[in-house]
N, C-alpha and C. Protein backbone atom coordinates (compact mmCIF):
# COMPACT_ATOMS: atom_id res chain seq x y z
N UNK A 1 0.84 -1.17 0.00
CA UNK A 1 0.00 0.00 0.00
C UNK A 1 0.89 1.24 0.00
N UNK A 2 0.62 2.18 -0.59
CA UNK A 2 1.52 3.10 -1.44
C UNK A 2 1.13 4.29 -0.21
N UNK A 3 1.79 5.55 0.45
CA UNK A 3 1.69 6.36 1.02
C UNK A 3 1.73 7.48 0.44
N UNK A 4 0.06 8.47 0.23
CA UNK A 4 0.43 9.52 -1.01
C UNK A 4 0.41 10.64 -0.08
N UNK A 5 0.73 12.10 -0.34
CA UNK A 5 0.79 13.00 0.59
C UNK A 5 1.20 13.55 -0.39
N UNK A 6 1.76 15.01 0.09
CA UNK A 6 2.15 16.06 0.22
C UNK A 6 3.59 16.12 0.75
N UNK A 7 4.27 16.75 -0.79
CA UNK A 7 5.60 16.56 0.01
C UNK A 7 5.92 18.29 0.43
N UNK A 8 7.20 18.43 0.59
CA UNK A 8 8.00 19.80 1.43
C UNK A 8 7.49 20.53 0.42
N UNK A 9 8.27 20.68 -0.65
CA UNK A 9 8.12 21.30 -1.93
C UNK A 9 6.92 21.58 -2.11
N UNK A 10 5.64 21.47 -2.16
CA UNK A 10 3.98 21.18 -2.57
C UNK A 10 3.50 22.20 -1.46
N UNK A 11 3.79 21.72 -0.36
CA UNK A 11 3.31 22.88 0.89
C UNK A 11 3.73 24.23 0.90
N UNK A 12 5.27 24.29 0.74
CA UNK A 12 5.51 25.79 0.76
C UNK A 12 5.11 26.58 -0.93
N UNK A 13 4.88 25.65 -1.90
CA UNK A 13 4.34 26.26 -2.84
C UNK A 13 3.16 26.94 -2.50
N UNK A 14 2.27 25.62 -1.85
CA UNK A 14 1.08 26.28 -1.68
C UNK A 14 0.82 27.64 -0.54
N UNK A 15 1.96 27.33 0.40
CA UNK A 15 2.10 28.38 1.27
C UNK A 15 2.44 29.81 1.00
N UNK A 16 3.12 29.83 -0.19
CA UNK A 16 3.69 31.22 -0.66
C UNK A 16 2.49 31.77 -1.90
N UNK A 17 1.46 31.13 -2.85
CA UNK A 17 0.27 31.32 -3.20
C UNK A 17 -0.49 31.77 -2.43
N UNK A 18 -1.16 30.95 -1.44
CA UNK A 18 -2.12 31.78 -0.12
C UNK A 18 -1.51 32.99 0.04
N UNK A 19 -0.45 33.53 1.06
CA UNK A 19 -0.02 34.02 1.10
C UNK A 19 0.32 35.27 -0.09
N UNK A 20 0.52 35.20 -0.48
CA UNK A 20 0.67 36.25 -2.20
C UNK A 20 -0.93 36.92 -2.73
N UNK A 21 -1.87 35.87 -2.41
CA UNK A 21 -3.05 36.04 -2.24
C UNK A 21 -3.63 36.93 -1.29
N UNK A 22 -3.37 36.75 -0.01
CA UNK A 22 -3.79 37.64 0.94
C UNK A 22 -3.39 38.81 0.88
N UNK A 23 -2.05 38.83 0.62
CA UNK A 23 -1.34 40.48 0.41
C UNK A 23 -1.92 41.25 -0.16
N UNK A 24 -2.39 40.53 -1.56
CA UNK A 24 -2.70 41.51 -2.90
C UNK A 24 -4.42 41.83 -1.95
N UNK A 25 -5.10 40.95 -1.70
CA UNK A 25 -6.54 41.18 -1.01
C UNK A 25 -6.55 42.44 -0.63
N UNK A 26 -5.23 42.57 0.90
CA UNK A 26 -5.42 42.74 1.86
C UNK A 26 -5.10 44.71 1.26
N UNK A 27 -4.42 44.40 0.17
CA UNK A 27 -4.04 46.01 -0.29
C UNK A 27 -4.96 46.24 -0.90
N UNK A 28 -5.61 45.54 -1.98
CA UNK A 28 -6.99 45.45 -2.70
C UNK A 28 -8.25 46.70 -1.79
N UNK A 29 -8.26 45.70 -0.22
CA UNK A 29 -9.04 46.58 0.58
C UNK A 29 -8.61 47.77 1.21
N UNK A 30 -7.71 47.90 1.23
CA UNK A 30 -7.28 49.13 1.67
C UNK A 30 -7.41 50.09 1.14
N UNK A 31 -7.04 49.80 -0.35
CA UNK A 31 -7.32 51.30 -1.15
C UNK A 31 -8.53 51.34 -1.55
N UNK A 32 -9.53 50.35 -1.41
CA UNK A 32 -11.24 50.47 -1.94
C UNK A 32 -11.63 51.33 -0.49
N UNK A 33 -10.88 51.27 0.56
CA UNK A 33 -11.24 51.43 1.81
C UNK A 33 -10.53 53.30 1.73
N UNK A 34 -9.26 53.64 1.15
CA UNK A 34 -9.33 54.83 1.11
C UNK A 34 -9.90 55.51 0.41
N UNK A 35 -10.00 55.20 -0.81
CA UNK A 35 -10.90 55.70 -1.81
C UNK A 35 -12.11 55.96 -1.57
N UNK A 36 -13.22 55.36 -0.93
CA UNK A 36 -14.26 55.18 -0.09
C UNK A 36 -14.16 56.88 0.99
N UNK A 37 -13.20 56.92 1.59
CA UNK A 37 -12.79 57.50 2.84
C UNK A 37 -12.99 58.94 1.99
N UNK A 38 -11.84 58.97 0.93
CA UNK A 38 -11.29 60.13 0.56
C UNK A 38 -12.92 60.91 -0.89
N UNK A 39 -13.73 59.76 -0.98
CA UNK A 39 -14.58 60.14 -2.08
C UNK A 39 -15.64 60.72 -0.47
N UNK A 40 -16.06 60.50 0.26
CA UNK A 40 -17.00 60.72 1.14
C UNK A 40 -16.56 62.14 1.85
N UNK A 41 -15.00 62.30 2.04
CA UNK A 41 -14.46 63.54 2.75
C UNK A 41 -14.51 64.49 1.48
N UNK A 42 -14.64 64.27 0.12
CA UNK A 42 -14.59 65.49 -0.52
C UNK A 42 -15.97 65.45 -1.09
N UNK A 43 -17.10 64.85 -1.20
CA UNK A 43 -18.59 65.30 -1.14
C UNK A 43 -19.30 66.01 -0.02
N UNK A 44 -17.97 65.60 1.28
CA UNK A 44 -18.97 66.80 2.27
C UNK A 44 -18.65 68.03 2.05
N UNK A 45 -17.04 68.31 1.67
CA UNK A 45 -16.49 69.32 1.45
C UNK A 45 -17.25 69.92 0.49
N UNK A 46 -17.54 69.14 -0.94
CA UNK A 46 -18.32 69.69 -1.94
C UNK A 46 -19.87 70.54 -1.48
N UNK A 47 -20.54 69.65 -0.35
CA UNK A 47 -21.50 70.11 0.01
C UNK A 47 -21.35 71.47 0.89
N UNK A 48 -20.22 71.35 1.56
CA UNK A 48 -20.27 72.82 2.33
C UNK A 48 -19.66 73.80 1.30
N UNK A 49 -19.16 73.35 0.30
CA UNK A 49 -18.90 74.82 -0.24
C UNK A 49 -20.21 75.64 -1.26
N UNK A 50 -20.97 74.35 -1.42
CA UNK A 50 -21.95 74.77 -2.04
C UNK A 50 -23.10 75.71 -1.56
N UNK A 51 -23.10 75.33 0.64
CA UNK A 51 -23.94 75.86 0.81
C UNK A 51 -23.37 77.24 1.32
N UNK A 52 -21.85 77.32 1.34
CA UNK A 52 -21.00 78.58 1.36
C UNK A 52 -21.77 79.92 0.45
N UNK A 53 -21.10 79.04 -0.79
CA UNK A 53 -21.18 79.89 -2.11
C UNK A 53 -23.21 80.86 -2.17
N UNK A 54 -23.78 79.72 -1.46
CA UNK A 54 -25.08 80.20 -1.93
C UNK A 54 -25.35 81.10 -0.89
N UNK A 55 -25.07 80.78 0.99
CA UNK A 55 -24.71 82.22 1.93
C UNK A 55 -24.35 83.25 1.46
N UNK A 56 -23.13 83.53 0.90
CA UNK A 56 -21.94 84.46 0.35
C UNK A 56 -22.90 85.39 -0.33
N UNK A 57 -23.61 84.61 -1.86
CA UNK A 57 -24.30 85.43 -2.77
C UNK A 57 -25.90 85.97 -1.88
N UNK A 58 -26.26 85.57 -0.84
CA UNK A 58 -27.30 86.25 -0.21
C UNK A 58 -26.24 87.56 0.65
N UNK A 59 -25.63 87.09 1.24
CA UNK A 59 -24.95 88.02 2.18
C UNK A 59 -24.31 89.58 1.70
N UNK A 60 -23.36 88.62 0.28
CA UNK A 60 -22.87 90.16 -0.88
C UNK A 60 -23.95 90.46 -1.48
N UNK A 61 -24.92 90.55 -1.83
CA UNK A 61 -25.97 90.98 -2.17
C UNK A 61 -27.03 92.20 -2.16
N UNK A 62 -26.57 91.76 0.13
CA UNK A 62 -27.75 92.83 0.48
C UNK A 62 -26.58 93.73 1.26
N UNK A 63 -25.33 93.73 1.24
CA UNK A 63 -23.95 94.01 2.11
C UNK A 63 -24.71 95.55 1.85
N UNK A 64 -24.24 96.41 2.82
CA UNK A 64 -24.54 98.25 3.09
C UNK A 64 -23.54 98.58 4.09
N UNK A 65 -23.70 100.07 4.21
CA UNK A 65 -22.87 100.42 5.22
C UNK A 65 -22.96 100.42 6.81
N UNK A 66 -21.80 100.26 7.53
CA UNK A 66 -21.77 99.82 8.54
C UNK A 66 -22.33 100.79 9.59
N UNK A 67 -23.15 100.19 10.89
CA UNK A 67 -23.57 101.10 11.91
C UNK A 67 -23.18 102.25 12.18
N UNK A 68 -21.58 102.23 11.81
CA UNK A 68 -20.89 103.50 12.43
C UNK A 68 -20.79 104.30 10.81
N UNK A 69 -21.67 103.75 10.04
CA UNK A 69 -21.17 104.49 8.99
C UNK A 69 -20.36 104.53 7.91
N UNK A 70 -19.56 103.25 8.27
CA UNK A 70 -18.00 102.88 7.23
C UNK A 70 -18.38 102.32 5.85
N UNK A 71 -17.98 102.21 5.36
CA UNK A 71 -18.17 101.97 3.84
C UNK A 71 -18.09 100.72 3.66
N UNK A 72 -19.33 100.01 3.02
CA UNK A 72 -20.13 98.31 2.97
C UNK A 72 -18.86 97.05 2.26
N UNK A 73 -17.31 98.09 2.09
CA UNK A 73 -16.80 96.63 2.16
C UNK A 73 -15.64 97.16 2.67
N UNK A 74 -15.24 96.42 3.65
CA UNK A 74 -13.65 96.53 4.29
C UNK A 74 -12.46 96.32 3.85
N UNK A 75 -12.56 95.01 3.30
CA UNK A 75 -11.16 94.49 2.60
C UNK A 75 -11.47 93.60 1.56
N UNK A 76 -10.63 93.71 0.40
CA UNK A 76 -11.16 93.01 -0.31
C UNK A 76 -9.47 92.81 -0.92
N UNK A 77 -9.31 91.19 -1.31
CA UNK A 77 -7.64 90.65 -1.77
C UNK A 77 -8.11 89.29 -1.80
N UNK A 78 -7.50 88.31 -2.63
CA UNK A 78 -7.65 87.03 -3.47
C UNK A 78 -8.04 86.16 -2.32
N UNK A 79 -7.67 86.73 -1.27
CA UNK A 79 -7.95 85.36 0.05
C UNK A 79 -9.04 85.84 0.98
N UNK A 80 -9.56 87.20 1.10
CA UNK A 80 -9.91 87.43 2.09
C UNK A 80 -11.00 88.42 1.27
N UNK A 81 -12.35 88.67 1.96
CA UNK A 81 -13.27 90.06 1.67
C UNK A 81 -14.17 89.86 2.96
N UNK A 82 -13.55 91.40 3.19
CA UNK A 82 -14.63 91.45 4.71
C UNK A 82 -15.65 92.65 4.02
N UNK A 83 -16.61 92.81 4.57
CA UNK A 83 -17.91 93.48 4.37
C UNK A 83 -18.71 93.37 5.46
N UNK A 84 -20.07 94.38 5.03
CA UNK A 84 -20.94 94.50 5.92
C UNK A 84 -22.44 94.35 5.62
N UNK A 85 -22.75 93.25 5.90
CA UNK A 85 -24.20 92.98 5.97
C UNK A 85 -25.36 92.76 6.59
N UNK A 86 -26.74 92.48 6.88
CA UNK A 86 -27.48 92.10 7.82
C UNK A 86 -27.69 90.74 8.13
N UNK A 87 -26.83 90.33 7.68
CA UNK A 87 -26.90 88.38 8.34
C UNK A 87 -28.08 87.60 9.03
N UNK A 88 -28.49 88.70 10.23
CA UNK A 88 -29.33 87.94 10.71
C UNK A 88 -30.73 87.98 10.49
N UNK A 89 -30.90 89.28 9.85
CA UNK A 89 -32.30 89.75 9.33
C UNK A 89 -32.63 90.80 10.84
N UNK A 90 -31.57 91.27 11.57
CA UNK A 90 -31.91 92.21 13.27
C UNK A 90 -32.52 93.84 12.83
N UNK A 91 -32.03 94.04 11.46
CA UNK A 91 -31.61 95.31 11.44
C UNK A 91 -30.72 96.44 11.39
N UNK A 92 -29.51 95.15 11.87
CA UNK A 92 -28.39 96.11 12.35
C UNK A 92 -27.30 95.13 11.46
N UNK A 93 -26.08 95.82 10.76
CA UNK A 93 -25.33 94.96 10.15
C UNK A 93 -23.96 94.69 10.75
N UNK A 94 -23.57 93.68 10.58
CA UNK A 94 -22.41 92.63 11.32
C UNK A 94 -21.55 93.10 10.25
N UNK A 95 -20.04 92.80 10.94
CA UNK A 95 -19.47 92.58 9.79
C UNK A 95 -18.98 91.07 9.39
N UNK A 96 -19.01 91.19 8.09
CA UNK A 96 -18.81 89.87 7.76
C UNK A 96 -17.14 89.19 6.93
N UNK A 97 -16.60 88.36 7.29
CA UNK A 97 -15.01 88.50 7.14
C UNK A 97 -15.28 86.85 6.17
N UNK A 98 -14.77 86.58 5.22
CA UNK A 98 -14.47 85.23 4.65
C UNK A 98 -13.18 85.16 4.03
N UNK A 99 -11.98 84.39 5.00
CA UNK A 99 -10.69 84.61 4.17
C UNK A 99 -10.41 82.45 4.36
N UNK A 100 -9.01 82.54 3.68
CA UNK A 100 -8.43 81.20 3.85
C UNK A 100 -7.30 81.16 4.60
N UNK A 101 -7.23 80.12 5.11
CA UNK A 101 -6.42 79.89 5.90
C UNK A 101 -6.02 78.45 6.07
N UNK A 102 -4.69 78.06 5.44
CA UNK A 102 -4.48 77.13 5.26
C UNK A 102 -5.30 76.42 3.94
N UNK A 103 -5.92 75.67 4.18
CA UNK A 103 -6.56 74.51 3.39
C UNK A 103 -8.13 74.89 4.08
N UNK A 104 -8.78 75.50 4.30
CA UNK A 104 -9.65 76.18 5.09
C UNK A 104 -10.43 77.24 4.76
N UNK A 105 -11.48 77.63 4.38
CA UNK A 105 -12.33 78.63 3.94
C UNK A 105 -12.77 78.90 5.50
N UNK A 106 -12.36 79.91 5.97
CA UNK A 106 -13.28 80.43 7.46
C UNK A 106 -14.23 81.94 7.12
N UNK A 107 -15.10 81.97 8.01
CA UNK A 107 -15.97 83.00 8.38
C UNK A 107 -15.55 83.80 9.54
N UNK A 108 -15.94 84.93 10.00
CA UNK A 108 -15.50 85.46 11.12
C UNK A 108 -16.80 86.51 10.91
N UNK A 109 -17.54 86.72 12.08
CA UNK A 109 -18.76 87.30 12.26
C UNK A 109 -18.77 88.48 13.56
N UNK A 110 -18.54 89.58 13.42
CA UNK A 110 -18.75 90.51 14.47
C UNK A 110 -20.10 91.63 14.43
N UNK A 111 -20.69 91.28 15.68
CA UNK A 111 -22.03 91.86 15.76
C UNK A 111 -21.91 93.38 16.57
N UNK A 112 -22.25 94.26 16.55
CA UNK A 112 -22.06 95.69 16.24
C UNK A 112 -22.45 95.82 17.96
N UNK A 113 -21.45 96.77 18.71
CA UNK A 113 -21.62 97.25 19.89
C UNK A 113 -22.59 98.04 19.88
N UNK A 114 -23.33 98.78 20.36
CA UNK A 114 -24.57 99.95 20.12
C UNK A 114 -23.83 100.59 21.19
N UNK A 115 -22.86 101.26 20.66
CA UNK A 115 -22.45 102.63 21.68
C UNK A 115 -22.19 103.96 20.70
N UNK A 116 -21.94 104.96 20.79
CA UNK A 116 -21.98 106.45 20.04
C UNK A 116 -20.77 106.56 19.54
N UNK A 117 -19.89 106.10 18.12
CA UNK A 117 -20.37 105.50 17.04
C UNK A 117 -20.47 104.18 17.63
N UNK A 118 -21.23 102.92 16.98
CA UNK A 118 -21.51 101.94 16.80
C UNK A 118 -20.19 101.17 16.60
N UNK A 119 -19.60 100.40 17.07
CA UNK A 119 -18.10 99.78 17.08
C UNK A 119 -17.99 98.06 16.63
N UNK A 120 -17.45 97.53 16.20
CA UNK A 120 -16.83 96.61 15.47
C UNK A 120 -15.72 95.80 16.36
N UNK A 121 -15.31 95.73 17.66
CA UNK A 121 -14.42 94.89 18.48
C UNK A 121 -13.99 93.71 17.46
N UNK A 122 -12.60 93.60 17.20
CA UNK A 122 -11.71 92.48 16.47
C UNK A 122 -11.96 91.84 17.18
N UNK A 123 -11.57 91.51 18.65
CA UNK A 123 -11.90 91.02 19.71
C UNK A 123 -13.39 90.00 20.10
N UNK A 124 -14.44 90.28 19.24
CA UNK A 124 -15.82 89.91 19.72
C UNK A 124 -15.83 89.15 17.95
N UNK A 125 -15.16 89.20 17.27
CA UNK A 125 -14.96 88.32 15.92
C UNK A 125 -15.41 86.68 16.84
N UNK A 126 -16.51 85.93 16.21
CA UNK A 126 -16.73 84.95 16.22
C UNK A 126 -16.54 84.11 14.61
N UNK A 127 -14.92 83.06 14.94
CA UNK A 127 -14.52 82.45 13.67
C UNK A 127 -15.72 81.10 13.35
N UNK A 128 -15.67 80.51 12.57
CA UNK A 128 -16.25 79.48 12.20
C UNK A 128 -15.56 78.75 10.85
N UNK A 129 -14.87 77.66 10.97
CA UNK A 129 -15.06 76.83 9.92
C UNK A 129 -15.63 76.68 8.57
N UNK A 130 -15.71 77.33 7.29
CA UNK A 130 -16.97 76.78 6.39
C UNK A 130 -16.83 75.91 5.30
N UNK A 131 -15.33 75.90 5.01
CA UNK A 131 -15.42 74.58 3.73
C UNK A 131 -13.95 74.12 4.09
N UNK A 132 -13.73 72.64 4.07
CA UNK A 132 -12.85 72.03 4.34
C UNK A 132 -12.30 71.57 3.12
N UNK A 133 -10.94 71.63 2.72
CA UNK A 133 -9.87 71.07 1.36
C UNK A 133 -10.05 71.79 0.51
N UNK A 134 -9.79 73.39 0.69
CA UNK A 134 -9.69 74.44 -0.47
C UNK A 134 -8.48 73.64 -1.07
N UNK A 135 -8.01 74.38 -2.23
CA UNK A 135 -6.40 74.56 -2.69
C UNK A 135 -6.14 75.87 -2.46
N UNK A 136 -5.31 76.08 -2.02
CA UNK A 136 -4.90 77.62 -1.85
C UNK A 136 -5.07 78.40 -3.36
N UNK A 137 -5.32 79.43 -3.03
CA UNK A 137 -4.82 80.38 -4.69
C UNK A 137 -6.09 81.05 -4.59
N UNK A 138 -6.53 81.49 -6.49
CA UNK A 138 -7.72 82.93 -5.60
C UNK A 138 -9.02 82.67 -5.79
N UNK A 139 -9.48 83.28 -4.69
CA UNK A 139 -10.95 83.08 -4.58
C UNK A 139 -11.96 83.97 -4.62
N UNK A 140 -11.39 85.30 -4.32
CA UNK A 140 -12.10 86.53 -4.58
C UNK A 140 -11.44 87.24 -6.11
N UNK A 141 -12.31 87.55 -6.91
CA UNK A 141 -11.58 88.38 -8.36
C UNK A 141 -12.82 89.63 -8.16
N UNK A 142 -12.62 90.73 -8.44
CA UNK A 142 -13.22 92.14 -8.46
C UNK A 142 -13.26 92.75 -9.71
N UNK A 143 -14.55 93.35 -10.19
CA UNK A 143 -14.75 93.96 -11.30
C UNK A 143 -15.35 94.99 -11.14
N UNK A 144 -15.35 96.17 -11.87
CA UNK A 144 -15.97 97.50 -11.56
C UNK A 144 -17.50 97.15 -12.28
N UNK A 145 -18.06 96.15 -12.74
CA UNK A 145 -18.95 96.57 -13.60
C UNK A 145 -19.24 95.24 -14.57
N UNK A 146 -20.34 94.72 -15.43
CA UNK A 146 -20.29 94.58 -15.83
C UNK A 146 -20.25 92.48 -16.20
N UNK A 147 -19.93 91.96 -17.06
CA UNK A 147 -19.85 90.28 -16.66
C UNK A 147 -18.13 90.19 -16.57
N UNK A 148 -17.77 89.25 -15.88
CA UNK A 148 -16.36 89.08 -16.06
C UNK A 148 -15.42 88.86 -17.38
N UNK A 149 -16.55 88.12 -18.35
CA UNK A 149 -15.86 87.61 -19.54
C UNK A 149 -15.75 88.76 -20.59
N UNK A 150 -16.41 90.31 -20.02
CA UNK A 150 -16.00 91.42 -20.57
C UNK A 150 -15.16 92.54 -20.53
N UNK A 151 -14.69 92.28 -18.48
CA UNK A 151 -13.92 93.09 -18.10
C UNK A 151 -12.84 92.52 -17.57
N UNK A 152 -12.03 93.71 -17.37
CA UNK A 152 -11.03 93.21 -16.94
C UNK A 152 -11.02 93.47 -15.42
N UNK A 153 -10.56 92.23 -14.80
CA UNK A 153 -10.49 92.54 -13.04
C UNK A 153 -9.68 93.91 -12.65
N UNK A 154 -10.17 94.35 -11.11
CA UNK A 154 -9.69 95.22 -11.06
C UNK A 154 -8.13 94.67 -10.05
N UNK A 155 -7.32 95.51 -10.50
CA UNK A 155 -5.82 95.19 -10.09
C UNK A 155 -5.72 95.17 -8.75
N UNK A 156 -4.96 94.31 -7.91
CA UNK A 156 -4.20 94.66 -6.66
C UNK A 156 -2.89 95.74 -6.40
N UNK A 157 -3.58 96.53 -5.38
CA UNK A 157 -4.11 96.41 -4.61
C UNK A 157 -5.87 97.06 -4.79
N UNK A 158 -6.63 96.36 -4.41
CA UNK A 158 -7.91 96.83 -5.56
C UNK A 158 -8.81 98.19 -4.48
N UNK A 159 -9.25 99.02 -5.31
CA UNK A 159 -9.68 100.38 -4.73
C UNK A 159 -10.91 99.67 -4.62
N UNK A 160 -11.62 99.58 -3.16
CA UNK A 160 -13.18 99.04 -2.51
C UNK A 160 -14.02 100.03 -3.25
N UNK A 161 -13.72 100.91 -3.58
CA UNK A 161 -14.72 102.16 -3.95
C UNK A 161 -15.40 101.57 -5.58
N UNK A 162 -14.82 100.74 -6.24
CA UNK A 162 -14.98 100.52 -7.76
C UNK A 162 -15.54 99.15 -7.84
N UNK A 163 -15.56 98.53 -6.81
CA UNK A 163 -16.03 97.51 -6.69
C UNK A 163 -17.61 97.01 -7.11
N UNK A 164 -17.78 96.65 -8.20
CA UNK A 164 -19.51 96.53 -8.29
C UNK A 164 -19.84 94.40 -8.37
N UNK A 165 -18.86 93.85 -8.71
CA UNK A 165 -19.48 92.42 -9.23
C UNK A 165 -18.67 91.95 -8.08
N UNK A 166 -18.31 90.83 -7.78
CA UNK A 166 -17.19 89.74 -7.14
C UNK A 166 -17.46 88.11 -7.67
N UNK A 167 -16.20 87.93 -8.58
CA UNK A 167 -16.39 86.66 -8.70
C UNK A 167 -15.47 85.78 -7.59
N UNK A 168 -16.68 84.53 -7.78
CA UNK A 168 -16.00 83.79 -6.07
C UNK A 168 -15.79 82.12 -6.73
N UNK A 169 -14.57 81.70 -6.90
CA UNK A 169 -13.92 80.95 -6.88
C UNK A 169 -13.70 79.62 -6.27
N UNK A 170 -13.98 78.46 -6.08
CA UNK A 170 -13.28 77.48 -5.18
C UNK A 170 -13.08 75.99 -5.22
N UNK A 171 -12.05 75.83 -5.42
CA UNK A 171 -11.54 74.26 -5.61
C UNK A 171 -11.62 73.10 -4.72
N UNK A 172 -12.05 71.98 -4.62
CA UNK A 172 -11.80 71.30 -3.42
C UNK A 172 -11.10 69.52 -3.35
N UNK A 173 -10.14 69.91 -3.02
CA UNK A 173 -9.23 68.59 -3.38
C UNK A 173 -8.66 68.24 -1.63
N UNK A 174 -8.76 67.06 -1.78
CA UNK A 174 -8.69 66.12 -0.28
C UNK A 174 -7.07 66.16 -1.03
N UNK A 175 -6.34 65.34 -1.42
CA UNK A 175 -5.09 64.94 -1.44
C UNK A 175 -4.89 64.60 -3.23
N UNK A 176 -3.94 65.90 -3.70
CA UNK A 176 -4.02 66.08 -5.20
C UNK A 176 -3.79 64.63 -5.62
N UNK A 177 -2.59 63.93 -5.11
CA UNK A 177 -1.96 62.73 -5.36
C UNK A 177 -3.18 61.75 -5.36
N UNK A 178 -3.90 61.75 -5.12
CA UNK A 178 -4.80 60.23 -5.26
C UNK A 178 -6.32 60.79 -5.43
N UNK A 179 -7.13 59.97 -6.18
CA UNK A 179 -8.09 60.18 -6.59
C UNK A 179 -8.92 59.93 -5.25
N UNK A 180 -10.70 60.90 -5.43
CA UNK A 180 -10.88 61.32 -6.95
C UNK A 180 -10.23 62.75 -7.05
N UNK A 181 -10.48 63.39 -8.24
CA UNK A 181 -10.05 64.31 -9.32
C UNK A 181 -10.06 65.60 -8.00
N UNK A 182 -9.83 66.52 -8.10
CA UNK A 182 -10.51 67.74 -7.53
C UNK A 182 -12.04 68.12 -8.46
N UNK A 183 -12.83 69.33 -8.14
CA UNK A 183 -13.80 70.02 -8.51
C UNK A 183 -14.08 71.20 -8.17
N UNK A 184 -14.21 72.30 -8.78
CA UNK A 184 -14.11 73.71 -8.66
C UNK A 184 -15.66 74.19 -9.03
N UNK A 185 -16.02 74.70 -7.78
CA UNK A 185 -17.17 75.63 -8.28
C UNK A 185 -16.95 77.23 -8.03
N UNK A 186 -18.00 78.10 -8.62
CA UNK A 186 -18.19 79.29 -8.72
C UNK A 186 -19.22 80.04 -8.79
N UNK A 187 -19.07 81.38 -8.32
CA UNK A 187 -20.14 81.93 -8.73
C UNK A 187 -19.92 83.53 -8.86
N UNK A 188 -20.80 84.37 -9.37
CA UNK A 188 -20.62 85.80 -9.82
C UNK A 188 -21.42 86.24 -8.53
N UNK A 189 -21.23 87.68 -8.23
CA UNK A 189 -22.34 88.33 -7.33
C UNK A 189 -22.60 89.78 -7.60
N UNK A 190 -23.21 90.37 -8.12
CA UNK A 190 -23.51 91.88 -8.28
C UNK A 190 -23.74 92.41 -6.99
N UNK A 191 -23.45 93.37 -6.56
CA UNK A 191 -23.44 93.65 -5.35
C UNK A 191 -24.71 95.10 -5.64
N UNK A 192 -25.90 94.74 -5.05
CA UNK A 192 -27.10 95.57 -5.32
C UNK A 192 -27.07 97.07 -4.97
N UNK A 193 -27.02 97.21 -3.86
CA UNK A 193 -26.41 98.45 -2.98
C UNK A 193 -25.36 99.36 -3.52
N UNK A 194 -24.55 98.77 -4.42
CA UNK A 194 -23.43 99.48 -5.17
C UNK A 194 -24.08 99.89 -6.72
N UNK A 195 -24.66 99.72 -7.22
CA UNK A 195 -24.83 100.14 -8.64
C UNK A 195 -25.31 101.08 -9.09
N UNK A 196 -24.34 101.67 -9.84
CA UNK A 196 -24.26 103.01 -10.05
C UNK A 196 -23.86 103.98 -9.77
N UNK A 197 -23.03 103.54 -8.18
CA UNK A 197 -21.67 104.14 -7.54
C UNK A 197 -20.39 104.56 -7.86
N UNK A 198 -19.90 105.45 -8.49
CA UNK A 198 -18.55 104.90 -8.46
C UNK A 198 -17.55 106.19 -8.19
């Protein structure tokens, strides 16, 4: 009677197959598992910038001058435009700050002291978070007038006084190196309160 088996040779073949097998699996899941990760972190991102962009164009919209009187936009440069609007629907207008920072679209919200003039405390700035995985670069462009694809932006350092449109810009990429792709949205804003100013 003949003894059949499995010899040395046969096992570690089969041992280094399994094995070779699991590896490839085990990376298989990992990147279905980042990909997964990294497609879900840039649809929320997508979603908050969307509901950014659509704030922004209510907010620049109805922007006027400030309690104390100051002129309805503060600063305006590729990263940053502060202004002044009624945010809350009170009556009284806040100022309203949206710059980047880092990889970071933030807000910064200061609600108006009621003392003789009406004051603005840097200090009483409440920041907030609003879109996560910008790419850096620009997000505010300024036009005196007009659609963008007719004028030409106005130059840095840009005079607030000429300011009538703002186009608003924004990219959102989790990690350029690996998919998915980035996606950039935008939008124009005529600024109502200004037209016909200049």
């Amino acid at each position: 009677m003949t003894n059949r088996g499995f010899t040395l040779i046969e096992i570690l073949i089969a041992m280094a197959l399994t094995s070779a097998i699991l590896v490839f699996a085990t990376y298989f899941m990992v990147d279905i598992s980042n990909l997964g990760t990294n497609l879900s972190d840039k649809l929320g991102a997508e979603f908050e910038l969307q509901l950014t962009l659509g704030t922004m164009i209510s907010e620049i919209r109805s922007m006027g001058p400030a309690g104390n009187g100051a002129y309805p936009i503060a600063t305006a440069t590729t990263t940053t435009f502060t202004f002044y609007s009624d945010i809350d629907g009170d009556g009284t207008f806040e100022q309203v700050r949206y710059f980047l920072q880092g990889t970071t679209l933030k807000k910064g919200v200061i609600h108006p002291i009621a003392t003789q003039p009406v004051q603005y405390p840097p200090a009483n700035e409440v920041i907030s978070d609003v879109v996560h995985y910008m790419t850096p670069g620009v997000i505010f462009t300024y036009y005196p007038a007009g659609l963008p694809d007719e004028m030409t932006p106005l130059a840095a350092p840009v005079n607030i006084s000429q300011i009538r449109l703002v186009n608003i810009i924004g990219t959102i990429d989790k990690d350029p190196a690996k998919p998915p792709p980035a996606t950039t949205l935008s939008t124009r804003v005529t600024i109502r309160n200004l037209r016909g100013e200049i």
